[in-house]
N, C-alpha and C. Protein backbone atom coordinates (compact mmCIF):
# COMPACT_ATOMS: atom_id res chain seq x y z
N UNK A 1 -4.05 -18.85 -0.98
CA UNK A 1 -4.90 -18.35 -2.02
C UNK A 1 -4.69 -16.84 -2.16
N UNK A 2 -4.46 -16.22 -3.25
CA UNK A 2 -4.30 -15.06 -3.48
C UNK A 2 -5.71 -14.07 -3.78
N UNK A 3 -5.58 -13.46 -2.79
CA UNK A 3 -6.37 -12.17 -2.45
C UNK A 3 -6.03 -10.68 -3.07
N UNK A 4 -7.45 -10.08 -3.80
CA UNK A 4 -7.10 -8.66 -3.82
C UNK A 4 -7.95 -7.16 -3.64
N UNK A 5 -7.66 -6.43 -3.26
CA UNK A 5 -7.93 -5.82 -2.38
C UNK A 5 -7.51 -4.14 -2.79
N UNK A 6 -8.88 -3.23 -2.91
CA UNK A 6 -8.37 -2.03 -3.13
C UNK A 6 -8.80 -1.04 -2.36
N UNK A 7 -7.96 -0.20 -2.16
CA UNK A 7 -8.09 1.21 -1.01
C UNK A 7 -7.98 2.37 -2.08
N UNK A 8 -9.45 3.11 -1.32
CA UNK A 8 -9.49 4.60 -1.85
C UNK A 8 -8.73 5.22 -1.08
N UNK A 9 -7.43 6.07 -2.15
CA UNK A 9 -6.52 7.37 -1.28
C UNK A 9 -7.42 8.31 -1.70
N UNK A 10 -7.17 8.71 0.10
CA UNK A 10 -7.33 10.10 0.34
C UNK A 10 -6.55 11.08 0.98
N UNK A 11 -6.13 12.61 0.10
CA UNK A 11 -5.27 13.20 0.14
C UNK A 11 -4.11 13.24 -0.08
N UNK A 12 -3.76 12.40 -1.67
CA UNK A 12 -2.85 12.08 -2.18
C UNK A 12 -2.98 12.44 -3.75
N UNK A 13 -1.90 12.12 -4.39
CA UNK A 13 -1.85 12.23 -5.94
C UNK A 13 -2.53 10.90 -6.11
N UNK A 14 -2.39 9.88 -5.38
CA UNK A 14 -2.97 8.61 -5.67
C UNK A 14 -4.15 8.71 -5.22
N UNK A 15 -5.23 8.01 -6.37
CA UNK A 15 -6.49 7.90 -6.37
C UNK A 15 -6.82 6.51 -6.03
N UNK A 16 -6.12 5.29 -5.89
CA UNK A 16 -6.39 4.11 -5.25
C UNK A 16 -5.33 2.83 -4.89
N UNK A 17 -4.90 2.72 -4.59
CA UNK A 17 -3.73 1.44 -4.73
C UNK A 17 -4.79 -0.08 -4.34
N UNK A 18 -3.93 -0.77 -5.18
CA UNK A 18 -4.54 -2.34 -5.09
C UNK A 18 -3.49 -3.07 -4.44
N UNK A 19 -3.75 -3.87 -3.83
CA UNK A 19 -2.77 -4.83 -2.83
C UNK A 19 -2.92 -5.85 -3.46
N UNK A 20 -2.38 -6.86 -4.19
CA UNK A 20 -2.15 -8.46 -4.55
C UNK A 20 -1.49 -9.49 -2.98
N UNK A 21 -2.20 -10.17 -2.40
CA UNK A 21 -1.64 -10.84 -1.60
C UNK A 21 -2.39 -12.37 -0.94
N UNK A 22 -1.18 -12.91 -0.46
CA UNK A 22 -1.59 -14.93 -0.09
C UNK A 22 -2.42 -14.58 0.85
N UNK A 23 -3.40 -15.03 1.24
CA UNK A 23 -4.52 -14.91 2.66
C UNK A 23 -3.55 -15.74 3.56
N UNK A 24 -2.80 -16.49 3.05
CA UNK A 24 -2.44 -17.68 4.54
C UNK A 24 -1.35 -17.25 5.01
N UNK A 25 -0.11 -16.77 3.79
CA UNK A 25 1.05 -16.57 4.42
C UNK A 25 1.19 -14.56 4.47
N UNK A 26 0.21 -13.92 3.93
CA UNK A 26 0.45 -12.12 4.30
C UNK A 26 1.21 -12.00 3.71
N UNK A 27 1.73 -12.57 2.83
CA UNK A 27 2.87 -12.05 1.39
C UNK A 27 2.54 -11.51 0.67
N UNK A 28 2.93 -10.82 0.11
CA UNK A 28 2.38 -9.95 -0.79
C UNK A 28 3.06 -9.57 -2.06
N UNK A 29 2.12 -10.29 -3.15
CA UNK A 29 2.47 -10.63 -4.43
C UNK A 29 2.77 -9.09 -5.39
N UNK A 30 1.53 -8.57 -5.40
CA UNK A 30 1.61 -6.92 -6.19
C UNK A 30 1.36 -5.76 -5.66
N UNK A 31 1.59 -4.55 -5.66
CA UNK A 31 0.82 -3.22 -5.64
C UNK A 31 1.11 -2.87 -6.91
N UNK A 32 -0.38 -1.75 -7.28
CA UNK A 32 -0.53 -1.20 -8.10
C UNK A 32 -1.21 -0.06 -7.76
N UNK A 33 -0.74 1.09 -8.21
CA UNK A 33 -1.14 2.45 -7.50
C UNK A 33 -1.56 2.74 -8.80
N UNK A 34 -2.66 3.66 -8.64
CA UNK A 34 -3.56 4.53 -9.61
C UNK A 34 -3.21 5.69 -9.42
N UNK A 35 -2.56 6.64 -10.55
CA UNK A 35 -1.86 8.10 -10.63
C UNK A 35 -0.85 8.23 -9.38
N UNK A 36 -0.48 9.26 -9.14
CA UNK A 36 0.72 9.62 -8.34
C UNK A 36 2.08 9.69 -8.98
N UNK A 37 3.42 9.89 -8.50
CA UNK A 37 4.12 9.99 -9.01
C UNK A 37 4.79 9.07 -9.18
N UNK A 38 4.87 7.89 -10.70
CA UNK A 38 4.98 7.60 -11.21
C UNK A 38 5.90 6.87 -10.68
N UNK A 39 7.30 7.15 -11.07
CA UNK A 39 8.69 6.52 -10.51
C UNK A 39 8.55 6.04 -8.90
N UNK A 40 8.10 7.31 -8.24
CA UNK A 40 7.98 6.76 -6.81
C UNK A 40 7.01 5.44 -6.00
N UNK A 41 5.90 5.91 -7.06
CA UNK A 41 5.10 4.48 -6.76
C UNK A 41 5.17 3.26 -7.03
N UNK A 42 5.89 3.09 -8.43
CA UNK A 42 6.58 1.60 -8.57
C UNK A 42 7.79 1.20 -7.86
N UNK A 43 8.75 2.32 -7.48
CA UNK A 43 9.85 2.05 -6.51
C UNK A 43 8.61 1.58 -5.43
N UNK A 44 8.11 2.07 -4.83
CA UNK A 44 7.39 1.25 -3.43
C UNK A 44 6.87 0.21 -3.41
N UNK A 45 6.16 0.20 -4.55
CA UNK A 45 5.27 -1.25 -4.98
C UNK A 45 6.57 -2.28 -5.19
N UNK A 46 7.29 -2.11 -5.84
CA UNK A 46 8.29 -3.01 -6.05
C UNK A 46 8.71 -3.53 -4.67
N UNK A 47 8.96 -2.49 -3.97
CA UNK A 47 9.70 -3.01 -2.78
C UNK A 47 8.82 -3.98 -2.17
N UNK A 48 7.99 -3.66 -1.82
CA UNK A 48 6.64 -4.72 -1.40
C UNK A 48 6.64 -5.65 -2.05
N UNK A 49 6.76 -6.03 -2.68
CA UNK A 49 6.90 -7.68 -2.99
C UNK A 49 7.45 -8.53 -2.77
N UNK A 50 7.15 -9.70 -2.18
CA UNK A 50 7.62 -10.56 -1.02
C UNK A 50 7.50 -10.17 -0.01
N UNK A 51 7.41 -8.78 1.00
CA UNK A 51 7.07 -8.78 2.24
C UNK A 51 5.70 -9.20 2.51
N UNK A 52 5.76 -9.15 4.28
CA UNK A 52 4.62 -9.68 4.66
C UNK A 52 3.80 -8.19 5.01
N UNK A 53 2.41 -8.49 5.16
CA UNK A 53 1.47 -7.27 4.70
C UNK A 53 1.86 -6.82 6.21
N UNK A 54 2.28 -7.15 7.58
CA UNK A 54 2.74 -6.09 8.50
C UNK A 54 3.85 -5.67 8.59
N UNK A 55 4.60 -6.05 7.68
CA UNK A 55 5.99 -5.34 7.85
C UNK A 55 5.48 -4.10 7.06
N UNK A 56 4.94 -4.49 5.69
CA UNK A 56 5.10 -2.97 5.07
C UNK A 56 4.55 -1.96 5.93
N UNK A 57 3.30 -2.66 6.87
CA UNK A 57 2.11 -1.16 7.19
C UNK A 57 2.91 -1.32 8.70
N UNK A 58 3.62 -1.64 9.01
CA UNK A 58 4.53 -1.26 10.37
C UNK A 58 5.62 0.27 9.83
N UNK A 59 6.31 -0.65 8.54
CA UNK A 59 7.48 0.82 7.92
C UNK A 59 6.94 1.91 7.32
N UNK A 60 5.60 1.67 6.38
CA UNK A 60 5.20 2.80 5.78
C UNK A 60 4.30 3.86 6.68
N UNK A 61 3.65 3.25 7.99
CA UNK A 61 2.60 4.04 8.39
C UNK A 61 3.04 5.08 9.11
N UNK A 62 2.22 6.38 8.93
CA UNK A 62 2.55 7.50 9.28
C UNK A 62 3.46 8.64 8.43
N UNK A 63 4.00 7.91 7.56
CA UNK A 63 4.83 9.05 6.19
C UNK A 63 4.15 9.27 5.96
N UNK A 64 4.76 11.50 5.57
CA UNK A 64 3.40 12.30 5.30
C UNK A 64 4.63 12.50 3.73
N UNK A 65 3.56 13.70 2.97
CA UNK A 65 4.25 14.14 2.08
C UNK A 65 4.02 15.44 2.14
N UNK A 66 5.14 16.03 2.33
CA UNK A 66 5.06 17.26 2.63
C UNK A 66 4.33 17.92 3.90
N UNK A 67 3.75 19.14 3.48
CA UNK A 67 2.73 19.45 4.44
C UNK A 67 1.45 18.25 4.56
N UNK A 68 1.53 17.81 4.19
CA UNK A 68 -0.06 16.85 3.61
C UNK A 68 0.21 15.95 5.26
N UNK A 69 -0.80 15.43 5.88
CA UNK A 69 -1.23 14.62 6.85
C UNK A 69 -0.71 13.15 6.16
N UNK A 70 -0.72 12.65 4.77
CA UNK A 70 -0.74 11.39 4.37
C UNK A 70 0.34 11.46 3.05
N UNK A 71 0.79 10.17 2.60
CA UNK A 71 1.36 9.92 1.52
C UNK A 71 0.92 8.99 0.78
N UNK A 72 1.41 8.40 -0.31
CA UNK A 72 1.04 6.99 -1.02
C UNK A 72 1.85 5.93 0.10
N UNK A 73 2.67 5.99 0.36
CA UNK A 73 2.97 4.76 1.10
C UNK A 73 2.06 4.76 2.28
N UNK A 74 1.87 6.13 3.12
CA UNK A 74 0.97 5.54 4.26
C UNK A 74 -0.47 5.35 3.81
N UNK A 75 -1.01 5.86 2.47
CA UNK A 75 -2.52 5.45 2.04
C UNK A 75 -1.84 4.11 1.95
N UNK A 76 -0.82 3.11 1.27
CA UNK A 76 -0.63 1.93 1.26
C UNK A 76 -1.34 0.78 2.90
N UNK A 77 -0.14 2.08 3.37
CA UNK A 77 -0.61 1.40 4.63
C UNK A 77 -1.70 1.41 5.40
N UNK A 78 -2.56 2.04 4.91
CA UNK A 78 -3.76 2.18 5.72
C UNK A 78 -4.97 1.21 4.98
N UNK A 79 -4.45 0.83 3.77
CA UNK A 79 -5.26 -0.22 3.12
C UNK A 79 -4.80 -1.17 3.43
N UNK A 80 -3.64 -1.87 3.92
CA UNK A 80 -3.15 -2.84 4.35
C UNK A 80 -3.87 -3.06 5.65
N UNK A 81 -3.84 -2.07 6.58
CA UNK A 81 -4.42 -2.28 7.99
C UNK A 81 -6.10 -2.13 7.73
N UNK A 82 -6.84 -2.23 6.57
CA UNK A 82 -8.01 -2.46 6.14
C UNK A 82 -7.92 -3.52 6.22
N UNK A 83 -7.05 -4.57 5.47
CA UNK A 83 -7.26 -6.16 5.08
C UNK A 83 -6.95 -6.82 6.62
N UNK A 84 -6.00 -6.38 7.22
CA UNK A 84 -5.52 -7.13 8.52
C UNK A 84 -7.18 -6.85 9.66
N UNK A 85 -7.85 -5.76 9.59
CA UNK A 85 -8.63 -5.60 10.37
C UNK A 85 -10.25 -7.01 9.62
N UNK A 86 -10.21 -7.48 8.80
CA UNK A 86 -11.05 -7.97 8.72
C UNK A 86 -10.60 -9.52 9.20
């Protein structure tokens, strides 16, 4: 059954990404990022599709951007490890 699921970024150009994904198999159907840079966030979201929700938040977690503590891929990932923690 497909689940969805949104995380507030913080300290990013992105103001929220949504996760589309199967509850049974952790696949993951969509992302959709709210603002940020544009090209880069559909390159990521794209890539995410078809993985399983711990591979992405295993590869993305911890990329910063720039000086910044966080990025859109690791706000990805930290909404991902939202859904896995429940």
């Amino acid at each position: 059954m497909l689940k969805e699921y949104t995380h507030i970024c913080h300290g990013t150009c992105s103001q929220q990404v949504t996760i589309v994904y199967d509850d049974e198999t952790h696949i993951i159907n969509k992302v959709q990022f709210v603002r940020g840079c544009n090209g880069n966030t559909q390159g990521v979201a794209k890539l995410c599709e078809g993985q399983t929700l711990e591979n992405v938040r295993d590869t993305l977690l911890g990329i910063k951007c720039g000086p910044r503590p966080t990025s859109c891929p690791n706000e990805l990932a930290l909404g991902i490890s939202e859904i896995l923690e429940k």
